[in-house]
C-alpha atoms as a PDB file:
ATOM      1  CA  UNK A   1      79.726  95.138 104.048  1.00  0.00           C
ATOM      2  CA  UNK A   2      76.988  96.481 105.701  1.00  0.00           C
ATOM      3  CA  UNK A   3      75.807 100.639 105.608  1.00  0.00           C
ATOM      4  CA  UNK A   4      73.587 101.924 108.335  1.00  0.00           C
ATOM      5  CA  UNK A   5      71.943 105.006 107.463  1.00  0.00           C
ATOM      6  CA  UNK A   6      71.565 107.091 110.459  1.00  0.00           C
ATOM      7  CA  UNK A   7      70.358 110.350 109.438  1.00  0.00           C
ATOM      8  CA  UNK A   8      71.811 113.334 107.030  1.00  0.00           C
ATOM      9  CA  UNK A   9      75.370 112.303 105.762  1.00  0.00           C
ATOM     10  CA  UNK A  10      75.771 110.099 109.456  1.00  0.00           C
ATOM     11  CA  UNK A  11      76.197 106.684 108.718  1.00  0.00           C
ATOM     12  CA  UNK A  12      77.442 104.071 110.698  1.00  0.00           C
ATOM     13  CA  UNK A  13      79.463 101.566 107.582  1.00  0.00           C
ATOM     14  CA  UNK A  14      80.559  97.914 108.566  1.00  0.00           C
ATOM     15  CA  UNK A  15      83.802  97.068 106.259  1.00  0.00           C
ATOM     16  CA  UNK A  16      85.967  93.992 106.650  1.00  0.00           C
ATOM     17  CA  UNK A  17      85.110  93.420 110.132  1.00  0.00           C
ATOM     18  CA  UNK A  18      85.834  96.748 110.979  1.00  0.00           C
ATOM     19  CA  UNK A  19      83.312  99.462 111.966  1.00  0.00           C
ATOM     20  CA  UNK A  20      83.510 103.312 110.928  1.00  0.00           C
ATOM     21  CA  UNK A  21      80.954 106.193 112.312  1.00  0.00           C
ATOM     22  CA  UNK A  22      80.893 109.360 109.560  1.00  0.00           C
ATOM     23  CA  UNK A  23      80.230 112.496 109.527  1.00  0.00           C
ATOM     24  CA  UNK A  24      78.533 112.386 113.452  1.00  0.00           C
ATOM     25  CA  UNK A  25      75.633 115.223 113.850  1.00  0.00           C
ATOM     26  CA  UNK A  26      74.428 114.242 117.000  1.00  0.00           C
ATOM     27  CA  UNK A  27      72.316 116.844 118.549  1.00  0.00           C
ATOM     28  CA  UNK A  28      68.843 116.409 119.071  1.00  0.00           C
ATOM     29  CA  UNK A  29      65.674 117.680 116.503  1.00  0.00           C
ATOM     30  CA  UNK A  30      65.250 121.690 116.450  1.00  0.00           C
ATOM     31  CA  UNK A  31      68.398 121.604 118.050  1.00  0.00           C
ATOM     32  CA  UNK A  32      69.796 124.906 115.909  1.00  0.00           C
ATOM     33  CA  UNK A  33      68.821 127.603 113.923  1.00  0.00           C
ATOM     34  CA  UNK A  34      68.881 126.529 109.490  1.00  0.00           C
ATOM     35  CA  UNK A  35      72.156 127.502 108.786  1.00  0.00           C
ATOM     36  CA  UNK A  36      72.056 130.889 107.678  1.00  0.00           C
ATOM     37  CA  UNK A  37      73.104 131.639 103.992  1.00  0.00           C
ATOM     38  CA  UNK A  38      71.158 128.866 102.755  1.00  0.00           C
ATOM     39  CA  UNK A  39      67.815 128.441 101.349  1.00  0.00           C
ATOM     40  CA  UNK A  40      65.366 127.588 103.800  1.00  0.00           C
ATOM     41  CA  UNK A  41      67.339 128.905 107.091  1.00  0.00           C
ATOM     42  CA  UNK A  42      64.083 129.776 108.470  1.00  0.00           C
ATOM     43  CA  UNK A  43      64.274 125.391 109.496  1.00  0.00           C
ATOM     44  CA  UNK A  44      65.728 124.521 112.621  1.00  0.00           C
ATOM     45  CA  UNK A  45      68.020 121.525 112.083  1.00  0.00           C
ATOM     46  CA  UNK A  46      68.285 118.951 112.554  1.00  0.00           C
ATOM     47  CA  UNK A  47      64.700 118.341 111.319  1.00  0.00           C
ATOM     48  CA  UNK A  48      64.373 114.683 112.313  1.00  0.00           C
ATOM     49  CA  UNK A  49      65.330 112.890 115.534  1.00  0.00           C
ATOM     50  CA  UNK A  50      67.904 110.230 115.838  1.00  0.00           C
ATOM     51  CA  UNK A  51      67.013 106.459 115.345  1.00  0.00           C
ATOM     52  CA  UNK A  52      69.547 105.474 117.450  1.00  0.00           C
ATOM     53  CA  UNK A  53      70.852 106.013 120.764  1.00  0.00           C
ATOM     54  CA  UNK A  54      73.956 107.403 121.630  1.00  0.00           C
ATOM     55  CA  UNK A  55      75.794 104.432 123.139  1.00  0.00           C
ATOM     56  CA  UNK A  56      74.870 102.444 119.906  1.00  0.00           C
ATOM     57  CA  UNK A  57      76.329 104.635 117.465  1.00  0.00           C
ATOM     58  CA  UNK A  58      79.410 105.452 119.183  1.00  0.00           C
ATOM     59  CA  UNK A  59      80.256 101.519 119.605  1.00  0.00           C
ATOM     60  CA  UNK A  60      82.439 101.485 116.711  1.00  0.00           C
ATOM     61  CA  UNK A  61      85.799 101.366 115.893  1.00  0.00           C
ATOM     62  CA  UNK A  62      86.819 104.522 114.698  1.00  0.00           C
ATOM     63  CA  UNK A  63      85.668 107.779 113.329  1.00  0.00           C
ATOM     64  CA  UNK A  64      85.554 109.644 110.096  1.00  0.00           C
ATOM     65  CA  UNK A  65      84.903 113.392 110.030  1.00  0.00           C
ATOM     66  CA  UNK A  66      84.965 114.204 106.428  1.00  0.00           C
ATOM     67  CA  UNK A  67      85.002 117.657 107.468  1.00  0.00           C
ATOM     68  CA  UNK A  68      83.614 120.161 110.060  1.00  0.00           C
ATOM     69  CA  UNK A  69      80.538 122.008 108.388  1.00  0.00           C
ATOM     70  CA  UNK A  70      78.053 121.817 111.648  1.00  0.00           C
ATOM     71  CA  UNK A  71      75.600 119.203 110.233  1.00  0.00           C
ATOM     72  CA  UNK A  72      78.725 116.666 109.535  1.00  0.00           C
ATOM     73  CA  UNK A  73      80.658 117.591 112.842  1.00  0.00           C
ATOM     74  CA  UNK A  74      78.439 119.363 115.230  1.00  0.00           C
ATOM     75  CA  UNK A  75      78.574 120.560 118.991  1.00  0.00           C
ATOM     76  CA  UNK A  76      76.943 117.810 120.278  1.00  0.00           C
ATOM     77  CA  UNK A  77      79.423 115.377 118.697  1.00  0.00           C
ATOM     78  CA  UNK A  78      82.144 117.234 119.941  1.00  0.00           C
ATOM     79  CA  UNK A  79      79.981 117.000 124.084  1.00  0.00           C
ATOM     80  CA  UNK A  80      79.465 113.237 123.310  1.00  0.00           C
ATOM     81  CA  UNK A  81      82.196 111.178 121.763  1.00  0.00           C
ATOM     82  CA  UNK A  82      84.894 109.909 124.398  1.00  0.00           C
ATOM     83  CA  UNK A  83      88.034 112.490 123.746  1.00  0.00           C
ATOM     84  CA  UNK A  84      90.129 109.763 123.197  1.00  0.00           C
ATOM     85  CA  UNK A  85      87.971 107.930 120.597  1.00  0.00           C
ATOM     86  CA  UNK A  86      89.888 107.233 117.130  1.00  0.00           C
ATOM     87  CA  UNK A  87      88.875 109.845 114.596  1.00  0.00           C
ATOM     88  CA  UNK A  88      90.404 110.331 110.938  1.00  0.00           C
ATOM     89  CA  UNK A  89      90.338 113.671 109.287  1.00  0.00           C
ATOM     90  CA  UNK A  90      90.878 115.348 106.439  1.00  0.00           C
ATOM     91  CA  UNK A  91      93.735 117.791 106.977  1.00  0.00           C
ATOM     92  CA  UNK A  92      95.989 119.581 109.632  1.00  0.00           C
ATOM     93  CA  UNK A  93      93.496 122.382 109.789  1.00  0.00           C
ATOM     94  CA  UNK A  94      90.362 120.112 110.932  1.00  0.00           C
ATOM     95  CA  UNK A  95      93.085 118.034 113.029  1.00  0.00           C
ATOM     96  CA  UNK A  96      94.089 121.566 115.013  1.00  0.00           C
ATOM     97  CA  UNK A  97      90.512 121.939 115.272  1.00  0.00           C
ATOM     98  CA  UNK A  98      89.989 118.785 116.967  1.00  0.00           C
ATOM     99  CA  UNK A  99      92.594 118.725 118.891  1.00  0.00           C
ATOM    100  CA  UNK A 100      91.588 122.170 120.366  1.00  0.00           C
ATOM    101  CA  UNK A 101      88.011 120.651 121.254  1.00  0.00           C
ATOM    102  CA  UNK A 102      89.984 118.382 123.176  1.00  0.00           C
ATOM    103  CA  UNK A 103      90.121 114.863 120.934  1.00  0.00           C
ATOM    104  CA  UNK A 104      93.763 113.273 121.762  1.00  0.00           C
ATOM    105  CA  UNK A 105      93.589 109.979 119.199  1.00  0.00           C
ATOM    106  CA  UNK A 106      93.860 112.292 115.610  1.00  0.00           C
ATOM    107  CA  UNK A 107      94.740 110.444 112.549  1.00  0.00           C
ATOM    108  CA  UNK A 108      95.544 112.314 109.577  1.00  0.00           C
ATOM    109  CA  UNK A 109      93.823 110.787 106.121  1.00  0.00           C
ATOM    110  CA  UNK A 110      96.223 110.587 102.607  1.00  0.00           C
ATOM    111  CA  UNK A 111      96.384 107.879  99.715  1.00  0.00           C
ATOM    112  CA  UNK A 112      98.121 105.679 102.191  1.00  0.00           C
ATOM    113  CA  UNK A 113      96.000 106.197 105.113  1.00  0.00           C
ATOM    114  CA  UNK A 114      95.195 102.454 106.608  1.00  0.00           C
ATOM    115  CA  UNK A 115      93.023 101.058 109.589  1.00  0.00           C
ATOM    116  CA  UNK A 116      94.741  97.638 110.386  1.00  0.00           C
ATOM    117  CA  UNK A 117      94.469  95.953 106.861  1.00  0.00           C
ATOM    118  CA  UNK A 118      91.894  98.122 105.495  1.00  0.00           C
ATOM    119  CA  UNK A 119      92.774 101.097 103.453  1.00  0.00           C
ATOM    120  CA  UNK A 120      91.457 104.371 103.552  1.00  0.00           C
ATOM    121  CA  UNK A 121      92.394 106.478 100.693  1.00  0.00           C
ATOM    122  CA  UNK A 122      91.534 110.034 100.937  1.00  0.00           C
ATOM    123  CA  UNK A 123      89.906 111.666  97.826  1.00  0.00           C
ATOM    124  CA  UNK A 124      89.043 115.076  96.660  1.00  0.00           C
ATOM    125  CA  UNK A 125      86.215 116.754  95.675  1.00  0.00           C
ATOM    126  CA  UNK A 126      84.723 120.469  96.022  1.00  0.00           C
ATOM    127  CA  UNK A 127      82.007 121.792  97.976  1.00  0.00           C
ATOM    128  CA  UNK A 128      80.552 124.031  95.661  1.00  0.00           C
ATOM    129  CA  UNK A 129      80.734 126.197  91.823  1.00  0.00           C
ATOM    130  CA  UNK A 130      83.081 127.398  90.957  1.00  0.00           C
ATOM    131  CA  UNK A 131      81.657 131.047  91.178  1.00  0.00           C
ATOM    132  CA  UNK A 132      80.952 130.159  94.448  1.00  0.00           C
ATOM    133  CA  UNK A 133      84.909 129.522  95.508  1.00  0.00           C
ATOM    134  CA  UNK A 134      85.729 132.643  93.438  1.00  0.00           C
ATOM    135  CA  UNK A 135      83.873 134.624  96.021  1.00  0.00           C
ATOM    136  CA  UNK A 136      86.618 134.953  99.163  1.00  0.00           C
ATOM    137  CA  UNK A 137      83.758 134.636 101.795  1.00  0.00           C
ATOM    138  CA  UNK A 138      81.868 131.903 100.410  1.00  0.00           C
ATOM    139  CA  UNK A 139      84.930 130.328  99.284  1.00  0.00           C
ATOM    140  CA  UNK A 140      86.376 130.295 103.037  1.00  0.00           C
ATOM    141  CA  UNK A 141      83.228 129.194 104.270  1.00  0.00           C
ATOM    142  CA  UNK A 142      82.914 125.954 101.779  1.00  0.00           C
ATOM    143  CA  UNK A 143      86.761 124.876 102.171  1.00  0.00           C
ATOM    144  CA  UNK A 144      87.296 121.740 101.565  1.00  0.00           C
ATOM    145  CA  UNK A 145      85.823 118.386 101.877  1.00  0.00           C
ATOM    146  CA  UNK A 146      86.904 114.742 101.294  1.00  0.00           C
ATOM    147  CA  UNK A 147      85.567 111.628 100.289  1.00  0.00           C
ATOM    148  CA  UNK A 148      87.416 108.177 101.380  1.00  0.00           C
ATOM    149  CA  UNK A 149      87.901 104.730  99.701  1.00  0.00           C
ATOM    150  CA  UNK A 150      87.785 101.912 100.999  1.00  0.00           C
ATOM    151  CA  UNK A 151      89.422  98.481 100.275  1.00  0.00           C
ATOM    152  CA  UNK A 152      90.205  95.250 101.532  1.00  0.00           C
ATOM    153  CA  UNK A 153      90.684  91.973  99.842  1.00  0.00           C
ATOM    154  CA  UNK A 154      87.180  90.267 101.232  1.00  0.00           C
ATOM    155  CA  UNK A 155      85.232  93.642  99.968  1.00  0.00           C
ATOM    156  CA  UNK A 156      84.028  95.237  97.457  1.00  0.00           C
ATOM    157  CA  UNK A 157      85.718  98.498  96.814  1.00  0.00           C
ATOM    158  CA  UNK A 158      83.590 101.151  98.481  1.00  0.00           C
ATOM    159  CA  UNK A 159      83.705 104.818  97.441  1.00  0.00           C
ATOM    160  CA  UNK A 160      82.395 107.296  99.981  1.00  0.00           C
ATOM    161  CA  UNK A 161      82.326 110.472  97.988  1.00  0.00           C
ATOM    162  CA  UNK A 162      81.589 113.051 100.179  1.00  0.00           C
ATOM    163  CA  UNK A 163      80.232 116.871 100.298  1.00  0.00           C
ATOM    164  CA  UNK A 164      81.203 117.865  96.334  1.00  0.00           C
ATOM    165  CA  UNK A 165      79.633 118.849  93.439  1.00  0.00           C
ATOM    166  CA  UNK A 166      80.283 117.140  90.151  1.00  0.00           C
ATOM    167  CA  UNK A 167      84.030 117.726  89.530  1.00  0.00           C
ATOM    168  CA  UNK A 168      86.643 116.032  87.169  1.00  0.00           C
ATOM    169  CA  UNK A 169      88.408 114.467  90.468  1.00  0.00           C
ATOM    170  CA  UNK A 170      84.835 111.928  91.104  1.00  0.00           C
ATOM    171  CA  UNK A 171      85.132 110.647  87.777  1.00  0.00           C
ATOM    172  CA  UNK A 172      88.443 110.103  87.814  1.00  0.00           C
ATOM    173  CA  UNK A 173      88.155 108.266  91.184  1.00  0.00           C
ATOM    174  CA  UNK A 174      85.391 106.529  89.895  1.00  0.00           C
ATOM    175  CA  UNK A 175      87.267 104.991  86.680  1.00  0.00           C
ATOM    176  CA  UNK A 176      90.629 104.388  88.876  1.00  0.00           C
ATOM    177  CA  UNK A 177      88.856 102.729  91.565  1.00  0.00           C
ATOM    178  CA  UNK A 178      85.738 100.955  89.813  1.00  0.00           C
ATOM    179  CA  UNK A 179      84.027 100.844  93.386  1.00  0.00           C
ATOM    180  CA  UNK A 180      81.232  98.141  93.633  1.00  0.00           C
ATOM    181  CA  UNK A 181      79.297  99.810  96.293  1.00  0.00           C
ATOM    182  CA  UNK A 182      79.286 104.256  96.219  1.00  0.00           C
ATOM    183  CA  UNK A 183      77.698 106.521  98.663  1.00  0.00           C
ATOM    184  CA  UNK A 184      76.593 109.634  97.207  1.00  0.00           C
ATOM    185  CA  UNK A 185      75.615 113.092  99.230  1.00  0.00           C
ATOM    186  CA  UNK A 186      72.646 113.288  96.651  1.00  0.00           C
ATOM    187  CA  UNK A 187      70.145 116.058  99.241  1.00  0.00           C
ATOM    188  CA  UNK A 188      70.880 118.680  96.681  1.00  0.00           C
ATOM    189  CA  UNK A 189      71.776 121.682  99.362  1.00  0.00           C
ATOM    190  CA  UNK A 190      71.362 125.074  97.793  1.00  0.00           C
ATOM    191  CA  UNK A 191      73.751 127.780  99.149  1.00  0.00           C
ATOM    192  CA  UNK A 192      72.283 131.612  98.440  1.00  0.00           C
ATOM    193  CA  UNK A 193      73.257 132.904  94.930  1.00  0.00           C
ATOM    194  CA  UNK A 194      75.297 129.811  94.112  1.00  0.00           C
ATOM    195  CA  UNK A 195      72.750 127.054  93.892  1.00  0.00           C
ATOM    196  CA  UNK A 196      73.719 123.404  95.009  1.00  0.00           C
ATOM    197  CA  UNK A 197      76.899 122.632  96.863  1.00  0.00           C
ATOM    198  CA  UNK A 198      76.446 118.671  96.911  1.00  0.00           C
ATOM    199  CA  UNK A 199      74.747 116.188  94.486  1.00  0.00           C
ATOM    200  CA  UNK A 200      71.437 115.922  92.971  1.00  0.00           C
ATOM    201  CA  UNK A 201      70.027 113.215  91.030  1.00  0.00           C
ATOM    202  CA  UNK A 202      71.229 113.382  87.730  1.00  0.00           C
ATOM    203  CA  UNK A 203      74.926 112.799  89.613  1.00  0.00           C
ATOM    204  CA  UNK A 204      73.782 109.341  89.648  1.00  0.00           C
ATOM    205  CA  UNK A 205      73.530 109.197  86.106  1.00  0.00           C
ATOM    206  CA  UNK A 206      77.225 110.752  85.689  1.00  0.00           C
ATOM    207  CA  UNK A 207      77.883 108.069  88.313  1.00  0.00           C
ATOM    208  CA  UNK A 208      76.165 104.893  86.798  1.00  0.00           C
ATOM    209  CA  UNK A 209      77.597 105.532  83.552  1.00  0.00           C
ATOM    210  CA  UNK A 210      81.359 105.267  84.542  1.00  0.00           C
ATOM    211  CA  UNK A 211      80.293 102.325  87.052  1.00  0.00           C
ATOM    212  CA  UNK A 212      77.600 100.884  85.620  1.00  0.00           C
ATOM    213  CA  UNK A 213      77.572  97.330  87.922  1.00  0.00           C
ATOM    214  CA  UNK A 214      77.698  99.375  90.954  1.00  0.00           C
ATOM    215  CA  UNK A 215      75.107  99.755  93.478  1.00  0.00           C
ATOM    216  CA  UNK A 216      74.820 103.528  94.475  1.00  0.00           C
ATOM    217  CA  UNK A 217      73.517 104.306  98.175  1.00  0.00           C
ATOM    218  CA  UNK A 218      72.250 108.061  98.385  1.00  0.00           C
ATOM    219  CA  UNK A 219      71.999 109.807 101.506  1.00  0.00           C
ATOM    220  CA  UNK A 220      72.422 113.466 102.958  1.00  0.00           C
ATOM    221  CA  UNK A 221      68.882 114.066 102.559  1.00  0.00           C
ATOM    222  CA  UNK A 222      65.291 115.385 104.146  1.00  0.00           C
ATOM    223  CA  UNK A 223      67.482 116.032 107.394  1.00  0.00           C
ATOM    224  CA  UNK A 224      68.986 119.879 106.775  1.00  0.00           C
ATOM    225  CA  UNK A 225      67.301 123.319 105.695  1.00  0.00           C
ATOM    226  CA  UNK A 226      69.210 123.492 102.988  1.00  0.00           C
ATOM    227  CA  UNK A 227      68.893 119.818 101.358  1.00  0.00           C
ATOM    228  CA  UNK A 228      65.842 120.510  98.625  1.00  0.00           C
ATOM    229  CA  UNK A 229      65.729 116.762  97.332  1.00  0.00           C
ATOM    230  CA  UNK A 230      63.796 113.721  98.971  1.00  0.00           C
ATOM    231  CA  UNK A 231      64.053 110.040  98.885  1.00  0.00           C
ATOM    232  CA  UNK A 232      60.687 109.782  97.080  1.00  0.00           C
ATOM    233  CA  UNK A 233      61.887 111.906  94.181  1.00  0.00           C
ATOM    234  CA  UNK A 234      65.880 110.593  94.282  1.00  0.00           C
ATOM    235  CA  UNK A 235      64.158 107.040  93.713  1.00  0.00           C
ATOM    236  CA  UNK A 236      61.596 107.973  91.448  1.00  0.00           C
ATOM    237  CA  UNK A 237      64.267 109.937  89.085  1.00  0.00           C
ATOM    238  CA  UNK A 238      66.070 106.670  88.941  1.00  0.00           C
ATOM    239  CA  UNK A 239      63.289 104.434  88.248  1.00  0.00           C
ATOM    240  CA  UNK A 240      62.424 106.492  85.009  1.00  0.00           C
ATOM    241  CA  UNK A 241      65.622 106.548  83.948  1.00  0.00           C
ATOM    242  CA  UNK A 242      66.167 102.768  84.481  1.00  0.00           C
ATOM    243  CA  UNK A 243      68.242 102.642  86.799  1.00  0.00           C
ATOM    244  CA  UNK A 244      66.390 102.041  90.095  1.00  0.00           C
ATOM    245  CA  UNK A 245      68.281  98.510  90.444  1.00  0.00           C
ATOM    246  CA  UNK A 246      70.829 100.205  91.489  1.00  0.00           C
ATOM    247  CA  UNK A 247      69.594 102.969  93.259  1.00  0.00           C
ATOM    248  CA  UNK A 248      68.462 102.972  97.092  1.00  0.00           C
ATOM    249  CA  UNK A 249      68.101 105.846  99.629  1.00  0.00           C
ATOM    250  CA  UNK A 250      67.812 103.955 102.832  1.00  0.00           C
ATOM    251  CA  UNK A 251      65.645 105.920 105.377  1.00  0.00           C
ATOM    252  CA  UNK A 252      66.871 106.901 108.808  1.00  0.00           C
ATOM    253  CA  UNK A 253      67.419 103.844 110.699  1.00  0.00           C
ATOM    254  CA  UNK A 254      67.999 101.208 108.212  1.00  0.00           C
ATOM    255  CA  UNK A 255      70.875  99.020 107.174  1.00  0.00           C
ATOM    256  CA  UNK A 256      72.071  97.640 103.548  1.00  0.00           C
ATOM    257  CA  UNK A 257      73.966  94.677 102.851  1.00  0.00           C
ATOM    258  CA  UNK A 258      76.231  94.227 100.336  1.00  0.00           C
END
C-alpha cells in the first residue's frame, strides 16, 4: 500500500495493485474566492499549488469523490478528468450531479461496493454539530459525506474516513474493521457559528485508542481558508501525547508506504 499526498483531502492511494485518485481539487493556487461562511474567506483557495501534473494524477484506475463540497470536487476537476473516467460516489444525488457535468462511467458506493477483488465499503460519518444540521441552511449546505474501506487479502485494512466530525458511526467502524492503516481529515475547518466540521487533533487520540497498532495518516490541511490546523502542530500534539509513532502528516507531494 502506498498513499500519495497530493494536497488538501487529494490523495492519490495505491491498494492491491490497484490505484484510486480522491477527492480531486484540481484548479490552480488563488484559483477562487475562501469559501464564504467560513472563517478566513478573505483566502483565496486553493492556497498552495499542485505538486503534480495533471497527466500524473489522473493515471489511475479509478476515482473516488467522497462528495462534492468545491475543495473535494471542484470545477477544474470536472474541465480535466476524461468524461468517461471510472468514478465512485457516494449517493444518487452526487451521481445525478455527475452525470449532469457530463461523466458517463458512475459507480454507486454501498457495503458491497467492489473494484475487481478489492472492496470498497462505504461508511458514514457527518460533516458537522449537530446544531449545525439543526439549522435547515447549514444543514443543506453540509449534507452528507462518506468515508470508504478498503480490503483485500494482501493488505492491510485501510479506513479512509472522510469529511466528519467525531460521531458514534467512526468508532464503530473503527472497532468492526480494526484498519491497520487510517486516513484522517484532521485540518480542523471552522464553519461560522458552528465551529469545526472535520477533525482536529485530539480525533487521533479517540482514534489511537480503539486502534492502537494502527498507523494514522492525517491530511486535509494548510491547503483551504477554512482548515485552522497545520502539520507542525498535528505532529507536535502527537509527539506530547506519545503517540507520534504513529502519527504522520505527509506534506504535499510525498508518498507513504505501508
Amino acid at each position: 500500500m502506498k498513499i500519495t499526498q497530493v494536497r488538501n483531502a487529494t490523495q492519490i492511494i495505491h491498494f492491491a495493485g490497484k490505484s484510486f485518485l480522491i477527492d480531486p481539487l484540481l484548479a490552480k493556487k488563488d484559483a477562487y474566492p475562501g469559501y464564504a461562511g467560513c472563517v478566513r474567506s478573505h483566502i483565496h483557495v486553493p492556497m498552495v499549488e499542485l505538486p503534480f501534473d495533471i497527466d500524473t494524477l489522473l493515471a489511475v484506475d479509478a476515482i473516488i469523490v467522497t462528495h462534492t463540497h468545491p475543495d473535494h470536487w471542484d470545477d477544474a476537476a470536472v474541465k480535466l478528468i476524461p468524461k468517461d473516467k471510472l468514478i465512485y460516489v457516494q449517493n444518487e444525488r452526487d451521481r445525478a450531479l455527475l452525470t449532469s457535468q457530463g461523466f458517463t462511467h458512475l459507480s454507486l458506493l454501498s457495503e458491497h461496493s467492489m473494484f475487481g477483488e478489492i472492496e470498497l465499503i462505504k461508511t458514514e460519518g457527518q460533516h458537522g454539530s449537530d446544531a449545525a444540521y439543526a439549522d435547515a441552511a447549514v444543514g443543506e449546505r453540509m449534507g452528507d459525506a462518506c468515508g470508504v474501506v478498503f480490503r483485500h487479502p494482501s493488505e492491510k485494512t485501510l479506513y479512509l474516513i472522510g469529511d466528519t466530525i467525531w460521531v458514534q458511526p467512526v468508532a464503530d467502524n473503527l472497532h468492526r474493521y480494526q484498519p491497520g492503516v487510517v486516513i484522517m481529515n484532521t485540518g480542523w475547518a471552522h464553519i461560522l457559528k458552528y465551529g469545526p466540521i472535520i477533525f482536529g487533533a485530539e480525533d487521533l487520540i479517540r482514534a489511537h485508542l480503539i486502534v492502537p497498532e494502527a498507523q494514522i495518516v492525517a491530511t486535509h490541511m494548510e491547503a483551504i481558508n477554512h482548515c485552522l490546523l497545520t502539520r507542525k502542530e498535528l505532529l507536535e500534539y502527537a509527539r506530547i501525547n506519545e503517540i507520534d509513532a504513529f502519527v504522520s502528516a505527509p506534506d504535499d507531494g510525498e508518498t507513504i508506504a505501508f
